[in-house]
PDB file of N, CA and C in Angstrom:
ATOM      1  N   UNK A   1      50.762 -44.631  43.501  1.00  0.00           N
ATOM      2  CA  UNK A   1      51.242 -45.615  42.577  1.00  0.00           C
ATOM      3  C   UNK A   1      51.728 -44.896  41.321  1.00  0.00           C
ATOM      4  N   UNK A   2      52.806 -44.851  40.456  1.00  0.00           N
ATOM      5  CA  UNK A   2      53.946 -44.838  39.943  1.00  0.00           C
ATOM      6  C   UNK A   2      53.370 -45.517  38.259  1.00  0.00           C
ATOM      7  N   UNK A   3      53.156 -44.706  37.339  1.00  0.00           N
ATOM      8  CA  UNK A   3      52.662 -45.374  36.286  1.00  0.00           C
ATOM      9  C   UNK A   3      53.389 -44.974  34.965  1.00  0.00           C
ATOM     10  N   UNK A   4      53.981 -45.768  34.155  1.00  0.00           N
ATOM     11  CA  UNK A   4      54.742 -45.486  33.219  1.00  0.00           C
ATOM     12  C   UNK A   4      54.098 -45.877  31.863  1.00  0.00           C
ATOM     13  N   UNK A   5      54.513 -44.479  30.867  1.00  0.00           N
ATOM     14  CA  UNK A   5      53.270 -44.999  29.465  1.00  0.00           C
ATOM     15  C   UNK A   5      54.434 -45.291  28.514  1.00  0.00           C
ATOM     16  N   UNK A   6      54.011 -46.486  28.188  1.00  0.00           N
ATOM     17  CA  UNK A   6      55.127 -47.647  27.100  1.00  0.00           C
ATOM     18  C   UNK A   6      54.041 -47.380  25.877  1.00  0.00           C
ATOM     19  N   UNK A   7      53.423 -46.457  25.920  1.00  0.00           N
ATOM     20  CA  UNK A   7      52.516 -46.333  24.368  1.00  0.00           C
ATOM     21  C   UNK A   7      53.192 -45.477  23.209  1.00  0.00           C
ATOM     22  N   UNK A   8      54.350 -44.564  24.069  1.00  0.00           N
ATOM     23  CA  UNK A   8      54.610 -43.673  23.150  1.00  0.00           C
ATOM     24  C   UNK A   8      55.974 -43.988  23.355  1.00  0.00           C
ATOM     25  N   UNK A   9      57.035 -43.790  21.791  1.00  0.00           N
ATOM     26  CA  UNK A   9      58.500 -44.023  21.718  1.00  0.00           C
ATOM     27  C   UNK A   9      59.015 -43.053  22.452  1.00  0.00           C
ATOM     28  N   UNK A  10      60.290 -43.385  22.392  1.00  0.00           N
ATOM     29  CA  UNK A  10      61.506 -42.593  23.091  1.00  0.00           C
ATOM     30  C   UNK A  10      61.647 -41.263  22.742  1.00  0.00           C
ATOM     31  N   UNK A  11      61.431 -40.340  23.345  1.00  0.00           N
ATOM     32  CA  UNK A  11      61.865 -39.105  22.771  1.00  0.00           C
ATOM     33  C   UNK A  11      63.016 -38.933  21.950  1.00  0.00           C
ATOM     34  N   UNK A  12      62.811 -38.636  20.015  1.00  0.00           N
ATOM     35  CA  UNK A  12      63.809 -38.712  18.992  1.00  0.00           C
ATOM     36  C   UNK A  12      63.672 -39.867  17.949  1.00  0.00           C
ATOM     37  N   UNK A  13      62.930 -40.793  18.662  1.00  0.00           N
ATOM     38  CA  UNK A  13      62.658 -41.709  17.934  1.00  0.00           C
ATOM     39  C   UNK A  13      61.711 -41.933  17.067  1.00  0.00           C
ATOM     40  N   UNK A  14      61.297 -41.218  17.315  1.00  0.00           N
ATOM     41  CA  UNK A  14      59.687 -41.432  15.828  1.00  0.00           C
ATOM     42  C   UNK A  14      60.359 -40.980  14.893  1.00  0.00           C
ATOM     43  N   UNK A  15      61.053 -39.949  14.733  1.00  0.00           N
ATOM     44  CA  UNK A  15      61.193 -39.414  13.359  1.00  0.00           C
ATOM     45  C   UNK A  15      62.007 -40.514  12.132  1.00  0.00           C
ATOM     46  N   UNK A  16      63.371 -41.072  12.847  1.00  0.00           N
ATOM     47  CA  UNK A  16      64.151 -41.901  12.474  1.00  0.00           C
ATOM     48  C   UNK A  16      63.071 -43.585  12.242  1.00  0.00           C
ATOM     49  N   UNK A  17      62.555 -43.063  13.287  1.00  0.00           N
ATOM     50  CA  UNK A  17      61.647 -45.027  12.701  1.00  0.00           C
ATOM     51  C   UNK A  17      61.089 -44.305  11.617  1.00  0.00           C
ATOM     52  N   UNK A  18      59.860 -43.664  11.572  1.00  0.00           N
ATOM     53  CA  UNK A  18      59.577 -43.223  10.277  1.00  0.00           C
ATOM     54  C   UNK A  18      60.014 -42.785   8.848  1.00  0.00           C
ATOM     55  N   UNK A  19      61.062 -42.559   9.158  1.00  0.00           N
ATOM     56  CA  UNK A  19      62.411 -42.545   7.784  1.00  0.00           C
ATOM     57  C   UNK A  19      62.347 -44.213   7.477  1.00  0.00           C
ATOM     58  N   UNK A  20      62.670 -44.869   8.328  1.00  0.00           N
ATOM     59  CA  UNK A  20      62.917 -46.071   7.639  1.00  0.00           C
ATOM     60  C   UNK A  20      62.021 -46.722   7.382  1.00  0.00           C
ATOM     61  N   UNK A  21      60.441 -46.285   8.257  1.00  0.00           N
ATOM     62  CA  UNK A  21      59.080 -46.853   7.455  1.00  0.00           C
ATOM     63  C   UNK A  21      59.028 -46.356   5.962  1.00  0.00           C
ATOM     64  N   UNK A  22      59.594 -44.828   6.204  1.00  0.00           N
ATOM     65  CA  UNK A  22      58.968 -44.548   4.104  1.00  0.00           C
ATOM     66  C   UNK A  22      59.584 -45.261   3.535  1.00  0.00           C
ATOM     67  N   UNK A  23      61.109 -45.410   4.275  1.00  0.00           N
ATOM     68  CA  UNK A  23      62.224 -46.050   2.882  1.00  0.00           C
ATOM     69  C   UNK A  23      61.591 -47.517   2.880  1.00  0.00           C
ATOM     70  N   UNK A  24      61.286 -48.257   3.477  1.00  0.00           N
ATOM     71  CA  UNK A  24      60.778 -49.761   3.135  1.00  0.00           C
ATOM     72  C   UNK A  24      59.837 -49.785   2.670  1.00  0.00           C
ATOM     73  N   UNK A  25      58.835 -48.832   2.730  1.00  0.00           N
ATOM     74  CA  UNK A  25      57.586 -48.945   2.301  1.00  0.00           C
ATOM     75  C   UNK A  25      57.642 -48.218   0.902  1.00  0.00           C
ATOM     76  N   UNK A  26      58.914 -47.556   0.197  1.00  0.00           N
ATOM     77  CA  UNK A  26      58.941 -47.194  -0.921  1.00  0.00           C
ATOM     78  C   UNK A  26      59.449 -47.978  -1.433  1.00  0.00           C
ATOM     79  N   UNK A  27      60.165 -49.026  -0.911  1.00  0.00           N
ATOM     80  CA  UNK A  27      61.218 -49.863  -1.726  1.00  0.00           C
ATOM     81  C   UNK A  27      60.046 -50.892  -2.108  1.00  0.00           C
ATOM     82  N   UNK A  28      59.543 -51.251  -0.931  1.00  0.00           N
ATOM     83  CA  UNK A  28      58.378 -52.333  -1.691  1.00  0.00           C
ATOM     84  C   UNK A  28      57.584 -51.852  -2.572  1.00  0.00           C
ATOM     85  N   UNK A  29      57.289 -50.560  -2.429  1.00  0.00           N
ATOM     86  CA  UNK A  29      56.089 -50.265  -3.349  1.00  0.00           C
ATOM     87  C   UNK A  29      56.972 -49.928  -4.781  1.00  0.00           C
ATOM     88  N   UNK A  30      58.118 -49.645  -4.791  1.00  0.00           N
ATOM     89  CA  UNK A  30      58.788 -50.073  -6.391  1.00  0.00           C
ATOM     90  C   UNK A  30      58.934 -51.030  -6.757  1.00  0.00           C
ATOM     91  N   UNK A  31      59.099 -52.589  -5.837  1.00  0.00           N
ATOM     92  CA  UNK A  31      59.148 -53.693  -6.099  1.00  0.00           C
ATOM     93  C   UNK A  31      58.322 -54.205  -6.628  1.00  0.00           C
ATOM     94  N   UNK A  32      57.311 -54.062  -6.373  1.00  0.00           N
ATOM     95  CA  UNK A  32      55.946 -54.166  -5.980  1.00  0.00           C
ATOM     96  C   UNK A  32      55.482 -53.659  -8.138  1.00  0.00           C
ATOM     97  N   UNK A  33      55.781 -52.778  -8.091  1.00  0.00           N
ATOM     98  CA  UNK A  33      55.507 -51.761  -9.462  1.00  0.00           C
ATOM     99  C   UNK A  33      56.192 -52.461 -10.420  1.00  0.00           C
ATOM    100  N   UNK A  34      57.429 -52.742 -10.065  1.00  0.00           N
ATOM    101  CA  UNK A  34      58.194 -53.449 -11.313  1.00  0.00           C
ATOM    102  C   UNK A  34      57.714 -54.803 -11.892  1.00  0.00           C
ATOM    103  N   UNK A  35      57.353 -55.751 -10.724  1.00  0.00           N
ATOM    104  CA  UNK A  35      56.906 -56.942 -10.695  1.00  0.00           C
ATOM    105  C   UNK A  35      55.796 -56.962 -11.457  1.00  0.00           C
ATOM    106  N   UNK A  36      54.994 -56.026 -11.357  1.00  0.00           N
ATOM    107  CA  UNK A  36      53.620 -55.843 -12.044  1.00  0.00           C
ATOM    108  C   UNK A  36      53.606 -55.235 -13.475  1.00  0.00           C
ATOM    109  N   UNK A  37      54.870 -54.876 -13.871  1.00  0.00           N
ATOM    110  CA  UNK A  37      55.019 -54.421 -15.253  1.00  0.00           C
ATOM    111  C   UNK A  37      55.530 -55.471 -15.859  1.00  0.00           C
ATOM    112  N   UNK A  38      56.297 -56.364 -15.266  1.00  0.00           N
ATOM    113  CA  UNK A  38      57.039 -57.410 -15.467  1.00  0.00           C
ATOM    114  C   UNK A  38      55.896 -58.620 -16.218  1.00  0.00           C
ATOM    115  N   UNK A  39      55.431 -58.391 -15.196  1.00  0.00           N
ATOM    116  CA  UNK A  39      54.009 -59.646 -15.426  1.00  0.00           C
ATOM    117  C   UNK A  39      53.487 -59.097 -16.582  1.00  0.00           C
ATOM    118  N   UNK A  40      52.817 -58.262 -16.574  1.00  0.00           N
ATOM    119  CA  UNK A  40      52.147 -57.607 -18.006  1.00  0.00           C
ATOM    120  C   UNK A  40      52.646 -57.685 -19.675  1.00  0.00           C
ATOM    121  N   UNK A  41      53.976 -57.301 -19.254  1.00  0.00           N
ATOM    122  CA  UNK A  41      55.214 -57.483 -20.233  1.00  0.00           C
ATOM    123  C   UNK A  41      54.878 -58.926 -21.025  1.00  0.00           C
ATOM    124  N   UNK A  42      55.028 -60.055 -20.063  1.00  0.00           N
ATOM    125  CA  UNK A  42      55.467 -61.228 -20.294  1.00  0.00           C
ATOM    126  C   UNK A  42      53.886 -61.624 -20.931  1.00  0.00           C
ATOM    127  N   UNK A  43      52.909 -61.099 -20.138  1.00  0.00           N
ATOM    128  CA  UNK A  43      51.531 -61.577 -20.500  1.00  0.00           C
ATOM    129  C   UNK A  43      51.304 -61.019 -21.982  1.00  0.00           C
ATOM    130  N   UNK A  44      51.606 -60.071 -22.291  1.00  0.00           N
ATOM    131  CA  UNK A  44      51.151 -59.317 -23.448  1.00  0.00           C
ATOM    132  C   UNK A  44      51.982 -59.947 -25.044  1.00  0.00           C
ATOM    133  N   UNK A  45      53.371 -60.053 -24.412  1.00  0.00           N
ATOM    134  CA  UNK A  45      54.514 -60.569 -25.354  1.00  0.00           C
ATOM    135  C   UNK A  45      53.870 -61.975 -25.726  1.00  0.00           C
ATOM    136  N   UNK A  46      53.472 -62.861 -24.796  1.00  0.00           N
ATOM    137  CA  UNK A  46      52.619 -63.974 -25.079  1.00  0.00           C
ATOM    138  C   UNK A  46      51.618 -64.108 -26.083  1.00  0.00           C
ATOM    139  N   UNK A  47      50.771 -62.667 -26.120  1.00  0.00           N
ATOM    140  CA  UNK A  47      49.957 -62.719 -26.994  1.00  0.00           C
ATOM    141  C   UNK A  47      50.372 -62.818 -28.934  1.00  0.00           C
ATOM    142  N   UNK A  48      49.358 -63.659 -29.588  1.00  0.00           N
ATOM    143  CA  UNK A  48      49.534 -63.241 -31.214  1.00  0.00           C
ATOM    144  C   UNK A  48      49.895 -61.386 -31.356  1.00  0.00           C
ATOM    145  N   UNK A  49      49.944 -61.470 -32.788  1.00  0.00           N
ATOM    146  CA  UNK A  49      49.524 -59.938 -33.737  1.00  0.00           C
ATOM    147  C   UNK A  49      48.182 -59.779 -32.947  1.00  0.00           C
ATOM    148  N   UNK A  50      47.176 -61.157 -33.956  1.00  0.00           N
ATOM    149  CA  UNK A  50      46.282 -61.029 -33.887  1.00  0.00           C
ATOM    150  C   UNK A  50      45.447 -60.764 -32.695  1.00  0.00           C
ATOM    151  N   UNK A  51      45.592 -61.232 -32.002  1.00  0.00           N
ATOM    152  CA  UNK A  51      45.030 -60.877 -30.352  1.00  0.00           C
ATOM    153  C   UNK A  51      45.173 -59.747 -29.850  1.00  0.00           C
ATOM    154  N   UNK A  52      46.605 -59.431 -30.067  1.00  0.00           N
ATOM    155  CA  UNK A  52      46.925 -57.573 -29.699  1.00  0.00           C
ATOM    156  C   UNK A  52      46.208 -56.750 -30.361  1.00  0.00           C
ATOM    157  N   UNK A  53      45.710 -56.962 -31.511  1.00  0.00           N
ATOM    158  CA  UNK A  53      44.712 -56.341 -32.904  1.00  0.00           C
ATOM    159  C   UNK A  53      43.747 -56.273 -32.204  1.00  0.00           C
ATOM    160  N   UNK A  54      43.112 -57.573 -31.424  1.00  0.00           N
ATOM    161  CA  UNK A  54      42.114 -57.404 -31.473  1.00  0.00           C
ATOM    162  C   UNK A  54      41.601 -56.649 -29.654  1.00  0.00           C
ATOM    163  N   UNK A  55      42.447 -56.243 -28.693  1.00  0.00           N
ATOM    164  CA  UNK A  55      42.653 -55.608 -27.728  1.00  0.00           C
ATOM    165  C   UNK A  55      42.816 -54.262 -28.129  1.00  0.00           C
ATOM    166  N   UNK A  56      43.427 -54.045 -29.459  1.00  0.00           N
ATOM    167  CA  UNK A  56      43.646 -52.736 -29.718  1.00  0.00           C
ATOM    168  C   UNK A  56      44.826 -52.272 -29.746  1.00  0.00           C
ATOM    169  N   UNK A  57      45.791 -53.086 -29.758  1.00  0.00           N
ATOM    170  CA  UNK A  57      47.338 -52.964 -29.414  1.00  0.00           C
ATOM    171  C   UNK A  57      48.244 -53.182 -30.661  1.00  0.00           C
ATOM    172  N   UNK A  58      49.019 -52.801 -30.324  1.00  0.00           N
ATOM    173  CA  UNK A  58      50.035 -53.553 -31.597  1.00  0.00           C
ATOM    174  C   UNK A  58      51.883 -53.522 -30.770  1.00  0.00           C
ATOM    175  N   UNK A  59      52.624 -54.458 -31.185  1.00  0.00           N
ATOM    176  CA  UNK A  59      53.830 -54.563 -30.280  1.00  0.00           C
ATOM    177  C   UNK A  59      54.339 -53.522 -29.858  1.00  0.00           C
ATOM    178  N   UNK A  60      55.075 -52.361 -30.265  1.00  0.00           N
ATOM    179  CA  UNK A  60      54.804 -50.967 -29.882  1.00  0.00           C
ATOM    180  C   UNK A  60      54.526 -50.509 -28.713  1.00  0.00           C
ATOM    181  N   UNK A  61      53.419 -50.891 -28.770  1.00  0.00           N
ATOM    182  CA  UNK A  61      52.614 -50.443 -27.507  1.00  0.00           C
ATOM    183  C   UNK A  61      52.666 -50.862 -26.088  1.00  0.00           C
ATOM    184  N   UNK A  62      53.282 -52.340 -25.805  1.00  0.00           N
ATOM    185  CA  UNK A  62      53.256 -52.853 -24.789  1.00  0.00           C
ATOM    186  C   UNK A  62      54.916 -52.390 -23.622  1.00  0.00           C
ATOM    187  N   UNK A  63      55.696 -51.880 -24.319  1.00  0.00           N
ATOM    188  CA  UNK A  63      56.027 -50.994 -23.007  1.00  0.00           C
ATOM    189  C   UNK A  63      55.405 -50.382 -22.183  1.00  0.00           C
ATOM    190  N   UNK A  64      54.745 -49.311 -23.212  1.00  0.00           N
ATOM    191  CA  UNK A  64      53.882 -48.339 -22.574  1.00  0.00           C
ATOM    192  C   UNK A  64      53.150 -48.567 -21.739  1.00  0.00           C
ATOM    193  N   UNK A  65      51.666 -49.689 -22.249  1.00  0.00           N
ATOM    194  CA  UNK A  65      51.186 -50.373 -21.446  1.00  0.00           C
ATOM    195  C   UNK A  65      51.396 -50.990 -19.952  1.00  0.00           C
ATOM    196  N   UNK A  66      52.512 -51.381 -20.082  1.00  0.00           N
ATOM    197  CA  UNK A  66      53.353 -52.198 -18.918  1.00  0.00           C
ATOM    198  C   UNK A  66      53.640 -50.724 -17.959  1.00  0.00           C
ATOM    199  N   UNK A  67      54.482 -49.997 -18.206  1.00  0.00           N
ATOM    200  CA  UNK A  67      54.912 -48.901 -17.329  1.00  0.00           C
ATOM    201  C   UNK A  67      54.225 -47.851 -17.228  1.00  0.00           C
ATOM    202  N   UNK A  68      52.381 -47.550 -17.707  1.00  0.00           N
ATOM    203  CA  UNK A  68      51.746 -47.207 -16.808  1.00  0.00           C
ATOM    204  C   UNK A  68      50.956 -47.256 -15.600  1.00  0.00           C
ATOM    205  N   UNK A  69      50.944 -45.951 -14.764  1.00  0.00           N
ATOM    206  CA  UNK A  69      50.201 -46.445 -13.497  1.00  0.00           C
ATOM    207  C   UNK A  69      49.083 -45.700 -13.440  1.00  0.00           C
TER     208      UNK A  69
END
């Protein structure tokens, strides 16, 4: 009996699927990054002086804040 293994890709093909796994999986994970600075941005800008004072912040600061990881 005659047994064929469908577990493993086509010979040539892993490498090219895996190119396009990093590239999607980098694109989301920048999407992903921006969205989350985005949010922060908007959350922080929301805040008073006073509230940022009292976090420790001052306007200035909330780029920074936002676009670290």
């Amino acid at each position: 009996m005659a047994a064929f293994d469908t577990t493993r890709p086509a010979y040539g093909a892993a490498p090219v699927a895996g190119q396009f796994k990093g590239f999607f999986s980098n694109l989301v994970a920048q999407v992903v990054a921006w969205n989350d600075a985005r949010m922060t941005r908007n959350a922080l800008n929301a805040l008073t002086d006073r509230e940022l004072e009292d976090i420790g912040l001052v306007r200035g600061d909330i780029d920074d804040v936002a676009n670290r990881h």
